[in-house]
Protein backbone atom coordinates (compact mmCIF):
# COMPACT_ATOMS: atom_id res chain seq x y z
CA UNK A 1 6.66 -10.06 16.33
CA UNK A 2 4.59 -7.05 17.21
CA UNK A 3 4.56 -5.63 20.76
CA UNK A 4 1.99 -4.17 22.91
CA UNK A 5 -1.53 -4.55 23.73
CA UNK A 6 -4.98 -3.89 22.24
CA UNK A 7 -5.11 -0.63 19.97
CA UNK A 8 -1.17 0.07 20.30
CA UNK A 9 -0.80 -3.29 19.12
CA UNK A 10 -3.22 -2.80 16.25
CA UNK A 11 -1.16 0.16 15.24
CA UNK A 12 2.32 -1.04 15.44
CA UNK A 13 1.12 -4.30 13.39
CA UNK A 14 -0.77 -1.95 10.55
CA UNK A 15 2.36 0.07 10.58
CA UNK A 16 5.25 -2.75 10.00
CA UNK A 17 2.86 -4.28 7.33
CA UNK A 18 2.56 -1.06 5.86
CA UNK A 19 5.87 -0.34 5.00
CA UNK A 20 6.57 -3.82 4.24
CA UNK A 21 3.54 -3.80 1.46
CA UNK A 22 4.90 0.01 0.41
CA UNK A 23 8.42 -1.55 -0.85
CA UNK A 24 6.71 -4.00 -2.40
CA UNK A 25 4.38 -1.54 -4.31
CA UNK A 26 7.41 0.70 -4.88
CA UNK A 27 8.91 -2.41 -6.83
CA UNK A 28 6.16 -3.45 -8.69
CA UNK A 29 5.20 -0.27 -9.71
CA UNK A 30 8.12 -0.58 -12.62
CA UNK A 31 5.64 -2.83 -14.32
CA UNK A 32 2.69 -0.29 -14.53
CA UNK A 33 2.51 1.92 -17.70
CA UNK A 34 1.64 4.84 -15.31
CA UNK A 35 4.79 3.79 -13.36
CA UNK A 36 6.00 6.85 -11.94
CA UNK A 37 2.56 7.84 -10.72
CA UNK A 38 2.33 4.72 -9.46
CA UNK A 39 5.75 4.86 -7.33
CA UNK A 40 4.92 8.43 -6.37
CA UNK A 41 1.49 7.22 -4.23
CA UNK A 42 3.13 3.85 -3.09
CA UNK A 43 6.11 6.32 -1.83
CA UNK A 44 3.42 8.56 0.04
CA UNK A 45 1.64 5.39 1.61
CA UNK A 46 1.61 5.03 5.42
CA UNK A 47 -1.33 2.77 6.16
CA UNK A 48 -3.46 0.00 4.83
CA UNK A 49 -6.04 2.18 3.69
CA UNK A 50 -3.76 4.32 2.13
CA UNK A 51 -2.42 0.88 0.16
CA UNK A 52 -5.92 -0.42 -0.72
CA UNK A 53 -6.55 3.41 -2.28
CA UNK A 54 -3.69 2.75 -4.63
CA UNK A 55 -4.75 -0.43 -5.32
CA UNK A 56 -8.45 0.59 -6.18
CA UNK A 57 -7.07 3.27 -8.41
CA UNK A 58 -4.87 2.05 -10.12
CA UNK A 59 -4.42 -2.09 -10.39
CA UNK A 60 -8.75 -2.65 -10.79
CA UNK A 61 -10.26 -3.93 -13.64
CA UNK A 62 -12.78 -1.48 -15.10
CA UNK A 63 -16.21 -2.50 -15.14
CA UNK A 64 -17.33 -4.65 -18.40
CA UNK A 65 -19.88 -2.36 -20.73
């Protein structure tokens, strides 16, 4: 359950789900070939955006030629 009201409530909910989605990036970065690079950014990640970013860089398909 997240507490509070309007834009403090916004922030506490972005911040649980970010750590929650962090370990879970921490974990499944074992299964990247870059895996330690990976780990190293999910480590450093504190908010969605900062999740998405390691997302886009590294788990996106590159564009077909």
């Amino acid at each position: 359950m997240v507490r509070g009201v309007g834009d403090a409530r916004t922030k506490r909910a972005e911040n649980f789900t970010g750590k929650t989605m962090r370990k879970f990036g921490i974990r499944f970065a074992a299964h990247h070939p870059e895996r330690d690079a990976v780990k190293k950014q999910f480590v450093a990640v504190e908010t969605l955006d900062d999740w998405k970013a390691v997302l886009d860089e590294h788990y996106t398909s590159p564009d077909p030629a």
